[in-house]
PDB file of N, CA and C in Angstrom:
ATOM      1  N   UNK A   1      44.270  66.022 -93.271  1.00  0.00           N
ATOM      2  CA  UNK A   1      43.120  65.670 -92.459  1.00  0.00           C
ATOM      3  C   UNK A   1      42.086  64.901 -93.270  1.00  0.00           C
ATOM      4  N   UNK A   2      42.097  65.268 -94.407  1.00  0.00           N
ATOM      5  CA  UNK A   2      40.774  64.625 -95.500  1.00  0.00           C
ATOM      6  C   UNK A   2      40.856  62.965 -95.892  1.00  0.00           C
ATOM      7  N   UNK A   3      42.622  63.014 -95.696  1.00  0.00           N
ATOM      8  CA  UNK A   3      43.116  61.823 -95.799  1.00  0.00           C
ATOM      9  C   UNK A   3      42.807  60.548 -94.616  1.00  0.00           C
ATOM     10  N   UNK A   4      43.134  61.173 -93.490  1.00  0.00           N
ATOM     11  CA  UNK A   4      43.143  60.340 -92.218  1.00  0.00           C
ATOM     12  C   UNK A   4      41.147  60.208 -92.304  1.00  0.00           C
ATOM     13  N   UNK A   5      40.385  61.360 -92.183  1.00  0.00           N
ATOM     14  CA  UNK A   5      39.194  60.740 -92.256  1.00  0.00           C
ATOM     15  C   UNK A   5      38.336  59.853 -93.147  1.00  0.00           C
ATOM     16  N   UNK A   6      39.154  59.562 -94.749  1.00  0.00           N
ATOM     17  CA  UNK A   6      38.656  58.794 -95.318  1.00  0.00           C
ATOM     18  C   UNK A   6      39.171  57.521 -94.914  1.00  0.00           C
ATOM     19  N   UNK A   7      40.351  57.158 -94.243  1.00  0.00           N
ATOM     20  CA  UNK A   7      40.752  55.891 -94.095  1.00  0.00           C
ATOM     21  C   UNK A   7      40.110  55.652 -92.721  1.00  0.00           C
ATOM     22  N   UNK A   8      40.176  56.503 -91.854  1.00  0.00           N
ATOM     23  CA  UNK A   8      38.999  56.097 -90.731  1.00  0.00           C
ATOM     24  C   UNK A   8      37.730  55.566 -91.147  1.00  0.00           C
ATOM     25  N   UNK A   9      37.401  56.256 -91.627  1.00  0.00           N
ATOM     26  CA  UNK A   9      35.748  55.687 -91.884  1.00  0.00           C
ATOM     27  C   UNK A   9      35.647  54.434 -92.891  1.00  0.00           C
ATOM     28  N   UNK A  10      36.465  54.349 -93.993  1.00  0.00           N
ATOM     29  CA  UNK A  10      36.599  53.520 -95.325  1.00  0.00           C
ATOM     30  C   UNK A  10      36.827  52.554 -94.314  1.00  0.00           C
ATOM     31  N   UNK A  11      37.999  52.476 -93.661  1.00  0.00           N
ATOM     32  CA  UNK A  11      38.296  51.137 -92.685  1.00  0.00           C
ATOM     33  C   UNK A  11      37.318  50.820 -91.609  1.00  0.00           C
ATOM     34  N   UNK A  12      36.780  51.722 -91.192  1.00  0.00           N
ATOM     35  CA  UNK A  12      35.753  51.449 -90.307  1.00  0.00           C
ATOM     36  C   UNK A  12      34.429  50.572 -90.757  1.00  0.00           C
ATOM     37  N   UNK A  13      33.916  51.021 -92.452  1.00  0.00           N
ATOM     38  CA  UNK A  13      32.779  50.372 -92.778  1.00  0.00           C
ATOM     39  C   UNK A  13      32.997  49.261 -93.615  1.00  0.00           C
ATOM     40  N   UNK A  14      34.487  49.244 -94.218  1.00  0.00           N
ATOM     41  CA  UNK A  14      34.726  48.168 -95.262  1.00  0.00           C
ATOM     42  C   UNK A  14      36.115  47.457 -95.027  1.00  0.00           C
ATOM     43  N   UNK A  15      36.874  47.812 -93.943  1.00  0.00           N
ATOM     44  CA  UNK A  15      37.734  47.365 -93.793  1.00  0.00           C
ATOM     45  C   UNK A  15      37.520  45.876 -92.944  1.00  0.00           C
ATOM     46  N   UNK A  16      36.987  45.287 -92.183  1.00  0.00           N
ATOM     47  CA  UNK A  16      36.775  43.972 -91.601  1.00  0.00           C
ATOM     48  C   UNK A  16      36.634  42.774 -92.358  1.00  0.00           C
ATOM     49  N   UNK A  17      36.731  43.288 -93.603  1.00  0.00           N
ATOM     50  CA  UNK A  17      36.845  41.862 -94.408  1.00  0.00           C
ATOM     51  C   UNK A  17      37.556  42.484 -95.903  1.00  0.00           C
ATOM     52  N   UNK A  18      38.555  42.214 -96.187  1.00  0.00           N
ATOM     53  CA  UNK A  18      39.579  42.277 -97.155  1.00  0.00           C
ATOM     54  C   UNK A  18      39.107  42.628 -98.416  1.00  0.00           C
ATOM     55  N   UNK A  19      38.012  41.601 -98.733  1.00  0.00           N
ATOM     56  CA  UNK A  19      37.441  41.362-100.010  1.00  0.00           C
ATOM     57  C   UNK A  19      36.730  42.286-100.354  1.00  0.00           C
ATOM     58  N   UNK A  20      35.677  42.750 -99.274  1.00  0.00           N
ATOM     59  CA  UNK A  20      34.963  44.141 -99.694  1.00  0.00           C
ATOM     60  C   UNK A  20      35.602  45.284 -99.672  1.00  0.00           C
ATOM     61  N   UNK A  21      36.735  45.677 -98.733  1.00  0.00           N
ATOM     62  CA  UNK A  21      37.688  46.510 -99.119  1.00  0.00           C
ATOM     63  C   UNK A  21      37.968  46.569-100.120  1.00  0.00           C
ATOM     64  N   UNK A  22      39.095  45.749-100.949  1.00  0.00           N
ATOM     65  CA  UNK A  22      39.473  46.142-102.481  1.00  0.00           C
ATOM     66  C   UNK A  22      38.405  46.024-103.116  1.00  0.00           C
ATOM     67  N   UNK A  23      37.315  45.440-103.059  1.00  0.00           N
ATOM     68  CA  UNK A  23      36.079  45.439-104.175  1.00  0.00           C
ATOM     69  C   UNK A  23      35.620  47.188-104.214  1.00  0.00           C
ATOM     70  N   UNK A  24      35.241  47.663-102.789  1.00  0.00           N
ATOM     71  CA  UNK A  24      35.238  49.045-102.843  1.00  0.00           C
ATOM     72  C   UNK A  24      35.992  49.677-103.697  1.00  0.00           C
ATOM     73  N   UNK A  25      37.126  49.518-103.171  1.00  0.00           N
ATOM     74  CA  UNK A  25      38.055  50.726-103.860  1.00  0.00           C
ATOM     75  C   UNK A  25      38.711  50.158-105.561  1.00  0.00           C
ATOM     76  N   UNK A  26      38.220  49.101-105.595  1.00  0.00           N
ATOM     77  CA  UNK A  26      38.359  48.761-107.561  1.00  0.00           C
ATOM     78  C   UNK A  26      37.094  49.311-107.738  1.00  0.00           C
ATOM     79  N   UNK A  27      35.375  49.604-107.516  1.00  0.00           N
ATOM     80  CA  UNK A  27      34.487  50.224-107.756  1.00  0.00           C
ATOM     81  C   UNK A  27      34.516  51.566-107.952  1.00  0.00           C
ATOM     82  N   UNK A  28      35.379  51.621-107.138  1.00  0.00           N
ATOM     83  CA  UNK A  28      35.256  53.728-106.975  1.00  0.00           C
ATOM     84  C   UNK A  28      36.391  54.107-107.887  1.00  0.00           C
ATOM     85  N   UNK A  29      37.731  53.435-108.014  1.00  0.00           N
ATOM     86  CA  UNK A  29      38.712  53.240-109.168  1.00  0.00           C
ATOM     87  C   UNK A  29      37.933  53.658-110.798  1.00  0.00           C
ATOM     88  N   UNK A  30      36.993  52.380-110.718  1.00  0.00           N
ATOM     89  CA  UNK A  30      36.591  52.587-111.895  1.00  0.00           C
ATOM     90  C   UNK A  30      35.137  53.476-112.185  1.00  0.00           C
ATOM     91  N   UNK A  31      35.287  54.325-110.977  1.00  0.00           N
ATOM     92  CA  UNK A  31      34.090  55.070-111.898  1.00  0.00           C
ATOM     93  C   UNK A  31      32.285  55.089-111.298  1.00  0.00           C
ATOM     94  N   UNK A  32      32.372  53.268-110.905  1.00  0.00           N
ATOM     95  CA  UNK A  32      31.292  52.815-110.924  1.00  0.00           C
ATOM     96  C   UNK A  32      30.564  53.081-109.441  1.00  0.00           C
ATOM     97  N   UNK A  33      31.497  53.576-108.561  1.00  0.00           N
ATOM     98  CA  UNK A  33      30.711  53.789-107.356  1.00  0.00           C
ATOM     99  C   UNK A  33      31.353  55.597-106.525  1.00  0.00           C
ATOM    100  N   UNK A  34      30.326  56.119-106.612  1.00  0.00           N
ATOM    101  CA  UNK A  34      31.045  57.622-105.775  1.00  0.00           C
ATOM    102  C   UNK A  34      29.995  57.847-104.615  1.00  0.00           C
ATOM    103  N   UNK A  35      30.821  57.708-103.862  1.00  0.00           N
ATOM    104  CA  UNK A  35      30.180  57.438-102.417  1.00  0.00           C
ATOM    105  C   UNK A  35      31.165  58.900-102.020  1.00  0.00           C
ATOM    106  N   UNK A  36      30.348  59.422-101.390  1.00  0.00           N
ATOM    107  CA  UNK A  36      31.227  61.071 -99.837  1.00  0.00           C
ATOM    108  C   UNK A  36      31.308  60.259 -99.099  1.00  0.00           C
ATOM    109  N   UNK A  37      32.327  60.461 -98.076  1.00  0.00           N
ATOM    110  CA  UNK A  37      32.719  60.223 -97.293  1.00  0.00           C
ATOM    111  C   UNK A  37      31.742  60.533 -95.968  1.00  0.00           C
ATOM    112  N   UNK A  38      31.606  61.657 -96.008  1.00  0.00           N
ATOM    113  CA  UNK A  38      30.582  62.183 -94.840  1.00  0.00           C
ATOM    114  C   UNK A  38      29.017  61.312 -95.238  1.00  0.00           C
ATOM    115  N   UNK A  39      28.461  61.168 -96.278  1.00  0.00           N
ATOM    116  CA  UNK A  39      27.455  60.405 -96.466  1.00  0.00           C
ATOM    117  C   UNK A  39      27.497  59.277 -96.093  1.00  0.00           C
ATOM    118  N   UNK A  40      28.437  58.511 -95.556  1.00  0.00           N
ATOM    119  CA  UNK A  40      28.276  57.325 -95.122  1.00  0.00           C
ATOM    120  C   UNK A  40      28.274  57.795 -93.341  1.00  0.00           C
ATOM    121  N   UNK A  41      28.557  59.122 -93.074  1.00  0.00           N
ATOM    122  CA  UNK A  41      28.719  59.530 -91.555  1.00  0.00           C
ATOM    123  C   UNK A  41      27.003  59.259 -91.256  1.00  0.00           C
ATOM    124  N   UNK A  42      26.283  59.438 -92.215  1.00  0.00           N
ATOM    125  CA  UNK A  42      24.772  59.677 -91.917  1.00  0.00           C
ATOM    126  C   UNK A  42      23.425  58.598 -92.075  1.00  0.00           C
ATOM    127  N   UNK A  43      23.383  58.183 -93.417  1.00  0.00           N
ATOM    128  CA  UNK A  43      22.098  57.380 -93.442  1.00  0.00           C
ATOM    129  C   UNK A  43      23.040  55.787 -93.687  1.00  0.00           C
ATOM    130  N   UNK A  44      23.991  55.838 -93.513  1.00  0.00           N
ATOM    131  CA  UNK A  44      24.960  54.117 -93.646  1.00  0.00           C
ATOM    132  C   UNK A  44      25.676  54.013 -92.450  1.00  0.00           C
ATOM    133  N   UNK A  45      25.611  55.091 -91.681  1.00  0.00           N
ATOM    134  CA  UNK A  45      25.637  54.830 -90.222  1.00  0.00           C
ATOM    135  C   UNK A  45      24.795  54.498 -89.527  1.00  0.00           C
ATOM    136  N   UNK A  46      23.955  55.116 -89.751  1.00  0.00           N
ATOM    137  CA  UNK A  46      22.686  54.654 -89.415  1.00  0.00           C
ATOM    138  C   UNK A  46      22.188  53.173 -89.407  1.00  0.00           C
ATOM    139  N   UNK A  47      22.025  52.485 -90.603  1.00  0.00           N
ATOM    140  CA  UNK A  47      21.766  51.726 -90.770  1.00  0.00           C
ATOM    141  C   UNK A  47      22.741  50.436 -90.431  1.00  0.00           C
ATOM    142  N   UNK A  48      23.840  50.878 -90.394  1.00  0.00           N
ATOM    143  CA  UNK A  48      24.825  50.091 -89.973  1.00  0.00           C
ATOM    144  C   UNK A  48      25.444  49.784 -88.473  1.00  0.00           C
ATOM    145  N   UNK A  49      24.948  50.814 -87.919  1.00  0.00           N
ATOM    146  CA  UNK A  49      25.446  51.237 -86.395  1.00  0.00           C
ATOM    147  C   UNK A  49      24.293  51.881 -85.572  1.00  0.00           C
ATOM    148  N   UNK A  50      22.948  52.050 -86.294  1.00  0.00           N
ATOM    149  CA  UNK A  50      21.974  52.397 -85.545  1.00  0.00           C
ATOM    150  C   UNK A  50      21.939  53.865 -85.123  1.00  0.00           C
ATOM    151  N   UNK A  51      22.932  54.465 -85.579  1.00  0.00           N
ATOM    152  CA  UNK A  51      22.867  55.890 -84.934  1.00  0.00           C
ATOM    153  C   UNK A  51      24.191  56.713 -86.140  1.00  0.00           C
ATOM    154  N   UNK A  52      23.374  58.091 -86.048  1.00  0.00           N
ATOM    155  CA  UNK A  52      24.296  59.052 -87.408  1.00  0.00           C
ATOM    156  C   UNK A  52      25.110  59.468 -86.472  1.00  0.00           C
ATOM    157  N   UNK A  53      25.770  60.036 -86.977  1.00  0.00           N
ATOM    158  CA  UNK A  53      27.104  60.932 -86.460  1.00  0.00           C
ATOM    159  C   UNK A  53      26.487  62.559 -87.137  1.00  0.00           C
ATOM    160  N   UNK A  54      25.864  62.258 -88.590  1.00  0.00           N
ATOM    161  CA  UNK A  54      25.261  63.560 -88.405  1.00  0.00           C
ATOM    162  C   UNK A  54      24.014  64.239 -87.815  1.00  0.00           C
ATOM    163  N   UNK A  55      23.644  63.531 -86.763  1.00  0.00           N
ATOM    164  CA  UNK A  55      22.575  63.415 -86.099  1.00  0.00           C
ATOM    165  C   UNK A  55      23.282  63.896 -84.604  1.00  0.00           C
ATOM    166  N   UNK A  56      23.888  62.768 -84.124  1.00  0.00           N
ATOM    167  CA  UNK A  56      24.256  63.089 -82.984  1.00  0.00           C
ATOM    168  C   UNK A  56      25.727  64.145 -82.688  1.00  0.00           C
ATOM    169  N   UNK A  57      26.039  64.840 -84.121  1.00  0.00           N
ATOM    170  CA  UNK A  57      27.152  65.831 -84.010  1.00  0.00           C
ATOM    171  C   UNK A  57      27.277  66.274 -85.071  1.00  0.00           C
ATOM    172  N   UNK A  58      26.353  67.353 -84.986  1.00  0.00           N
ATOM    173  CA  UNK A  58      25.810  67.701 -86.028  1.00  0.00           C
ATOM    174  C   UNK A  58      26.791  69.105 -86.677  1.00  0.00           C
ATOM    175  N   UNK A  59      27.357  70.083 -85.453  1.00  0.00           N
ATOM    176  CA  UNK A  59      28.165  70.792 -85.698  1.00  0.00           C
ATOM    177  C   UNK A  59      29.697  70.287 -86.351  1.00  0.00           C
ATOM    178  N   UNK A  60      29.840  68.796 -85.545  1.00  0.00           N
ATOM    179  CA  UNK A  60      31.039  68.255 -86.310  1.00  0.00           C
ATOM    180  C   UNK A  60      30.983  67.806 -87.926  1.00  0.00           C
ATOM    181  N   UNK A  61      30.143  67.122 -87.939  1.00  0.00           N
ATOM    182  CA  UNK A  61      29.735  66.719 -89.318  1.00  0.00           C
ATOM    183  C   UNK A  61      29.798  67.979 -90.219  1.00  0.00           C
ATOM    184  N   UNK A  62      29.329  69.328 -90.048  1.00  0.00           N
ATOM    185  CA  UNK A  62      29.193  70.339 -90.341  1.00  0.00           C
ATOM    186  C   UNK A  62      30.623  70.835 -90.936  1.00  0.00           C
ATOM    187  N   UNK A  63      31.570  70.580 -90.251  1.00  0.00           N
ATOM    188  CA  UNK A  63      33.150  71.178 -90.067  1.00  0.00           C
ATOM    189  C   UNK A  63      33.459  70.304 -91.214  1.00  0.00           C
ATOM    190  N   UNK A  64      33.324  68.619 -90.952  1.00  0.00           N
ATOM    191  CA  UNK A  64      33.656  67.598 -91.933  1.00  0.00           C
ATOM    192  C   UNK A  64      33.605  68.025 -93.228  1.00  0.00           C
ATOM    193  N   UNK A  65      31.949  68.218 -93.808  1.00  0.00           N
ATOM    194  CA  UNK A  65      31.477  68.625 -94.979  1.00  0.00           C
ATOM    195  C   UNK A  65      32.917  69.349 -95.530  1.00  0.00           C
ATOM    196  N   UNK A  66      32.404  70.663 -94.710  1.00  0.00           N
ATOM    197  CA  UNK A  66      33.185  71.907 -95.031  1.00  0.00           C
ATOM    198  C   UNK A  66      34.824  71.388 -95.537  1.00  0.00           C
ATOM    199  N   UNK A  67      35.512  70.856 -94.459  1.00  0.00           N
ATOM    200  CA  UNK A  67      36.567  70.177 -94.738  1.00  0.00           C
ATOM    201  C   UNK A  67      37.242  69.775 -96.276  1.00  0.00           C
ATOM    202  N   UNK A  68      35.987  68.767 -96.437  1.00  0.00           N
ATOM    203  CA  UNK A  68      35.882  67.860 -97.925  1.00  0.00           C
ATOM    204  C   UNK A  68      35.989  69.098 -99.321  1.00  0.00           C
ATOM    205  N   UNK A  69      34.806  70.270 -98.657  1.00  0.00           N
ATOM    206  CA  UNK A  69      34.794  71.092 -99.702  1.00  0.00           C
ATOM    207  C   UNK A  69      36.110  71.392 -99.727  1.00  0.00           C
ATOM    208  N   UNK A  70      36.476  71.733 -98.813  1.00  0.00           N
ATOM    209  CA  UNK A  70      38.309  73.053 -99.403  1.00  0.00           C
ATOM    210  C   UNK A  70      39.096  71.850 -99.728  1.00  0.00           C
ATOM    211  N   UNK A  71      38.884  70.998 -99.381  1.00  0.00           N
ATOM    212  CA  UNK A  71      40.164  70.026 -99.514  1.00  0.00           C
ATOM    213  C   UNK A  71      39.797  69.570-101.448  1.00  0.00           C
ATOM    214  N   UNK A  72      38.383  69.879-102.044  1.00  0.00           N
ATOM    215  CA  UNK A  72      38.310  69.956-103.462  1.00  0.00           C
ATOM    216  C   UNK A  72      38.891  71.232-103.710  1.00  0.00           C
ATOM    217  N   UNK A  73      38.566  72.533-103.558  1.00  0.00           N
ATOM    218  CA  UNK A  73      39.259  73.421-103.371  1.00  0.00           C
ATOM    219  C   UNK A  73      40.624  73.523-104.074  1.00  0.00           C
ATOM    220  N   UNK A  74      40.950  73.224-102.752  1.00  0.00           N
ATOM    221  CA  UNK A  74      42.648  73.135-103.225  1.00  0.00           C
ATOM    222  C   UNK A  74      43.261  72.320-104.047  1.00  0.00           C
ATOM    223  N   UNK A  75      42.657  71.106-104.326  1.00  0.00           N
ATOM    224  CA  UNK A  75      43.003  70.531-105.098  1.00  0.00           C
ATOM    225  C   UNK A  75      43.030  70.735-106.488  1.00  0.00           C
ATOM    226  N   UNK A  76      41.492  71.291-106.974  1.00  0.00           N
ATOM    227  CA  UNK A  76      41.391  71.533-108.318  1.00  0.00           C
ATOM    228  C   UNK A  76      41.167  73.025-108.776  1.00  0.00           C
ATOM    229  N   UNK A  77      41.568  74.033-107.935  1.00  0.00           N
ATOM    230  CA  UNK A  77      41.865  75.198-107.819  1.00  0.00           C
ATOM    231  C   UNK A  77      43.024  75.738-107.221  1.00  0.00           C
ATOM    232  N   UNK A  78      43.679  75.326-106.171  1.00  0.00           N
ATOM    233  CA  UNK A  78      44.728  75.635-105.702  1.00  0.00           C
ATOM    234  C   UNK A  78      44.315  76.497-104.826  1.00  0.00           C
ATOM    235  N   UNK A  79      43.551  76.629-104.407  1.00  0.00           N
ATOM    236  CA  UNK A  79      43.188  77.799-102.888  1.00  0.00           C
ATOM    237  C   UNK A  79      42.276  76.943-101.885  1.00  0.00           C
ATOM    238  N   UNK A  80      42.679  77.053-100.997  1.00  0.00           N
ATOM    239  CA  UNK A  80      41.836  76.886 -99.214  1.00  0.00           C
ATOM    240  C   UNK A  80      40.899  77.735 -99.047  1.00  0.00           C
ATOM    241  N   UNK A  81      39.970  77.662 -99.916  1.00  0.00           N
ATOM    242  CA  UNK A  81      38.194  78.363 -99.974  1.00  0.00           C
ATOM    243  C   UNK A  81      37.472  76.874 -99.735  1.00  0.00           C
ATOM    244  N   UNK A  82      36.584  77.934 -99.521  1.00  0.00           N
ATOM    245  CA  UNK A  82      34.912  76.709 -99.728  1.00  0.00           C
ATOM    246  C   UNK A  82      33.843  77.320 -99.668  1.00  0.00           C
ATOM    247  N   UNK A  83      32.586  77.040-100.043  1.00  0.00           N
ATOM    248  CA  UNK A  83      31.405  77.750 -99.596  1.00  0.00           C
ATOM    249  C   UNK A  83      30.556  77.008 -98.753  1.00  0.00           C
ATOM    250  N   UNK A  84      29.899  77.659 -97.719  1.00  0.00           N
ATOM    251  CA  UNK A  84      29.432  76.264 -97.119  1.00  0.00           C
ATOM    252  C   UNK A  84      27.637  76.505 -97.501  1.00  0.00           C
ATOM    253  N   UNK A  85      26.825  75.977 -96.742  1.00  0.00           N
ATOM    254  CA  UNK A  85      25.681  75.288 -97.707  1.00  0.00           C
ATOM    255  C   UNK A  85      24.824  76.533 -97.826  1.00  0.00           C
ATOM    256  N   UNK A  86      24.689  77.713 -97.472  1.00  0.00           N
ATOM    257  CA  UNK A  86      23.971  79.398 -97.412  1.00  0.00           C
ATOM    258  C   UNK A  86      24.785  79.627 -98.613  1.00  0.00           C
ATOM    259  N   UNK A  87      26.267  79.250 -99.149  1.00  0.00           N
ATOM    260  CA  UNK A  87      25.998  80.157-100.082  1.00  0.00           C
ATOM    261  C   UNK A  87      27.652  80.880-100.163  1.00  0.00           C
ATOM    262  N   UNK A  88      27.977  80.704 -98.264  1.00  0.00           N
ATOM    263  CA  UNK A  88      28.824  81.993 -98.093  1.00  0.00           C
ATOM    264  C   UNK A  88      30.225  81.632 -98.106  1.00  0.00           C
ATOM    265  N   UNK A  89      30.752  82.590 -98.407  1.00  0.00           N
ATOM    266  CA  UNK A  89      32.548  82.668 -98.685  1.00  0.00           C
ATOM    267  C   UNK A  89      33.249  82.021 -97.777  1.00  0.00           C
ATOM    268  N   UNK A  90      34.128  80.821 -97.537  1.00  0.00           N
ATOM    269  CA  UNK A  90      35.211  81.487 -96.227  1.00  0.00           C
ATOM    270  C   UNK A  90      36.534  80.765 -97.140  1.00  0.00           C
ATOM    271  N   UNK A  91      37.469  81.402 -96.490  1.00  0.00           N
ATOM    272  CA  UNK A  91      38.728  81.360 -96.406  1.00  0.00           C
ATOM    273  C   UNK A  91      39.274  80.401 -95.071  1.00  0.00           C
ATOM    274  N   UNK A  92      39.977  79.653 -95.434  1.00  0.00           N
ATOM    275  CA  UNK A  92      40.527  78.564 -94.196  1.00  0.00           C
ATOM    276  C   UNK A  92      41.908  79.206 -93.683  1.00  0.00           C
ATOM    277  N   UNK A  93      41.646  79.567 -92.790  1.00  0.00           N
ATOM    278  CA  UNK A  93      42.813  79.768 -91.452  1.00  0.00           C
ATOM    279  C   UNK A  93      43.429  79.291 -90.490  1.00  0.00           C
ATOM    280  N   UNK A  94      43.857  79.197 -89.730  1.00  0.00           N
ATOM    281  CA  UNK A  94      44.106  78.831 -88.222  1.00  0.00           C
ATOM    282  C   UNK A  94      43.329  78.101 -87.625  1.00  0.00           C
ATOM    283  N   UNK A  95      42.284  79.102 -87.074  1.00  0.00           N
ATOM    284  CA  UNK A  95      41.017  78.607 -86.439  1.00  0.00           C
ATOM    285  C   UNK A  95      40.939  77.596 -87.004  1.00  0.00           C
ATOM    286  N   UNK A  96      39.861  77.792 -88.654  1.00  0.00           N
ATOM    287  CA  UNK A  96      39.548  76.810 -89.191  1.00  0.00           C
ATOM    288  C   UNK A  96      40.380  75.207 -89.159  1.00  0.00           C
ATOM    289  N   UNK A  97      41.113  75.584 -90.049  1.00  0.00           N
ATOM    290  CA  UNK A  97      42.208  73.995 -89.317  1.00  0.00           C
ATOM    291  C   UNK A  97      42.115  73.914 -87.624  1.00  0.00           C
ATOM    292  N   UNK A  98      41.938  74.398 -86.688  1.00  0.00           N
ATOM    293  CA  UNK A  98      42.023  73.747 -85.124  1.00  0.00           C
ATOM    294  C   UNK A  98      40.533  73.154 -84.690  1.00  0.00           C
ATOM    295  N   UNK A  99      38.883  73.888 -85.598  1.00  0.00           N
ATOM    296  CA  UNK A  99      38.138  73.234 -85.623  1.00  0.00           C
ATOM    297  C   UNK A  99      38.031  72.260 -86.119  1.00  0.00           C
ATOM    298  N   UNK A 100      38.614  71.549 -87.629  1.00  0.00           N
ATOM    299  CA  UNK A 100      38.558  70.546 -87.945  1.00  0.00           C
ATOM    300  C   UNK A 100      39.187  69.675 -87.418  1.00  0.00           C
ATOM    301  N   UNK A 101      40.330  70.084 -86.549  1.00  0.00           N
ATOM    302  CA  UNK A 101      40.845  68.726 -86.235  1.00  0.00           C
ATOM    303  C   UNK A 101      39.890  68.564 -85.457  1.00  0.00           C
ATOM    304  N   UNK A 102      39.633  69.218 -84.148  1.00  0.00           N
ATOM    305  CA  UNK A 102      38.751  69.082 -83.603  1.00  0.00           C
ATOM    306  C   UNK A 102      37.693  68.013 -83.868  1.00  0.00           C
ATOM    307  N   UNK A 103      36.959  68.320 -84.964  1.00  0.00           N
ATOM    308  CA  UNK A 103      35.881  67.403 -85.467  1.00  0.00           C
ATOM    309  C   UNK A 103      36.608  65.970 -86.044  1.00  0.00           C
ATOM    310  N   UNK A 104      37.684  65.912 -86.166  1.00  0.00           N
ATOM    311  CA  UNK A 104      38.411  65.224 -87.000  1.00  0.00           C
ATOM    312  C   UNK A 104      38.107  64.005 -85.703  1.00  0.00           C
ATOM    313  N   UNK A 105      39.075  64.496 -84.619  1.00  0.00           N
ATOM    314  CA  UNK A 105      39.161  63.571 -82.959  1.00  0.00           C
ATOM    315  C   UNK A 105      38.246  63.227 -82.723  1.00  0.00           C
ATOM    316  N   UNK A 106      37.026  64.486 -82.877  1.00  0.00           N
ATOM    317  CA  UNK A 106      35.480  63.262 -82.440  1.00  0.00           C
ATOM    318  C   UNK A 106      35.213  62.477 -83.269  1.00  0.00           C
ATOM    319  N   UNK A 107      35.502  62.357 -84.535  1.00  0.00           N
ATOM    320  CA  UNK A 107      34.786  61.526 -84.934  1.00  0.00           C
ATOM    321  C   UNK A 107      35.694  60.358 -84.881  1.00  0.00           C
ATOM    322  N   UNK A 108      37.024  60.045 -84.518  1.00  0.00           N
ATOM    323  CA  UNK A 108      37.782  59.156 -84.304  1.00  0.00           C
ATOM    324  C   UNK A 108      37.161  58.530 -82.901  1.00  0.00           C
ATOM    325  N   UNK A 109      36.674  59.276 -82.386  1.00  0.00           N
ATOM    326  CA  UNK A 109      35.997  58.432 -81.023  1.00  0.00           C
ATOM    327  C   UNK A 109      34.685  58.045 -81.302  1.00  0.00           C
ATOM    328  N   UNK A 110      34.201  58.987 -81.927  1.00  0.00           N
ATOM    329  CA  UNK A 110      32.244  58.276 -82.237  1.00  0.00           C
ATOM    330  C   UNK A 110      32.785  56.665 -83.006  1.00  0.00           C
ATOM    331  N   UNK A 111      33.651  56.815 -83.791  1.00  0.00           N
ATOM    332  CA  UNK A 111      33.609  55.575 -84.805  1.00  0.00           C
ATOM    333  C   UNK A 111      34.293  54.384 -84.046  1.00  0.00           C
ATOM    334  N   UNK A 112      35.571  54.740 -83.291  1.00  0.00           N
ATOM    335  CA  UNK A 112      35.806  53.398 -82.234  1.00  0.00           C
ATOM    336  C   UNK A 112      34.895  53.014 -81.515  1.00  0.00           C
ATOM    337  N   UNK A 113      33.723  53.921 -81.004  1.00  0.00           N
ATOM    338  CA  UNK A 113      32.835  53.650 -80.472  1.00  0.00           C
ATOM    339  C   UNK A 113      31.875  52.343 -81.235  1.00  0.00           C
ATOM    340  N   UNK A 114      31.862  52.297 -82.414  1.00  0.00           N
ATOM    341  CA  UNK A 114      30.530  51.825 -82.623  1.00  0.00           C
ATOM    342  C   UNK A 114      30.653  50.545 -83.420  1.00  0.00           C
ATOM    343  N   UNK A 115      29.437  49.405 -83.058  1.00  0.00           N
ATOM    344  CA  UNK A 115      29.819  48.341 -83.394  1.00  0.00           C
ATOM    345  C   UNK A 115      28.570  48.055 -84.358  1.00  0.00           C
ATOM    346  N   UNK A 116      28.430  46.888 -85.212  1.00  0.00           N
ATOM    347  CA  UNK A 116      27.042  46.667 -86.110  1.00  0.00           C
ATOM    348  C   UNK A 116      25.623  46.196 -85.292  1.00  0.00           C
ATOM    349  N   UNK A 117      25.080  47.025 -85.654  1.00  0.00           N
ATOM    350  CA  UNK A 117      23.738  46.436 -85.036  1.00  0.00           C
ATOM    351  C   UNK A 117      22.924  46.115 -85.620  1.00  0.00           C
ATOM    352  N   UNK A 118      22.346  44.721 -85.996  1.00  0.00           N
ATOM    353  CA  UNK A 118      21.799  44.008 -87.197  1.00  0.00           C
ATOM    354  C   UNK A 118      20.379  44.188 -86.653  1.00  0.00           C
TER     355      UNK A 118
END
């Protein structure tokens, strides 16, 4: 899931022109640019599309975060934990994976939705 939402959004904000695509991702390659993924859901949506996603879905964005965390998690620990921003424990389950996709689908529709507004 962590996968499909970075290429959603990466393609969504940098994909329309080739050049800034690989310039992105040779930046972040080397070090020189670390951009979240969900941070561009918010104040580069904004500015780019006139409206956040963590603004106008705010519980989804919420799931997202969370998402990103376990998906570090597991990666550089090997367990499906996370803490979310209080502090508190969870363990990813069932549920959990059926909310994220969840959030996963909306935000596949907020983002087809939205075009640049200069």
């Amino acid at each position: 899931m962590v996968l499909t939402v970075e290429v959603m959004v990466k393609r969504k904000f940098f994909g329309g022109d080739v050049a800034v695509g690989v310039a992105f991702e040779h930046l972040e390659d080397q070090g020189k640019m670390n951009i979240r993924v969900v941070d561009l859901l918010h104040s580069t949506a904004k500015a780019v599309y006139g409206e956040s996603f963590r603004e106008t879905n705010p519980d989804e964005y919420e799931l997202l975060d969370h998402l990103f965390r376990a998906c570090n998690k597991v990666t550089h620990r090997g367990k499906a934990v996370f803490r979310d921003d209080k502090g508190a424990f969870h363990v990813v389950d069932d549920a959990m994976l059926r909310r994220w996709w969840d959030a996963v689908t909306k935000l596949r529709s907020w983002l087809r939705g939205k075009r640049y507004k200069p």
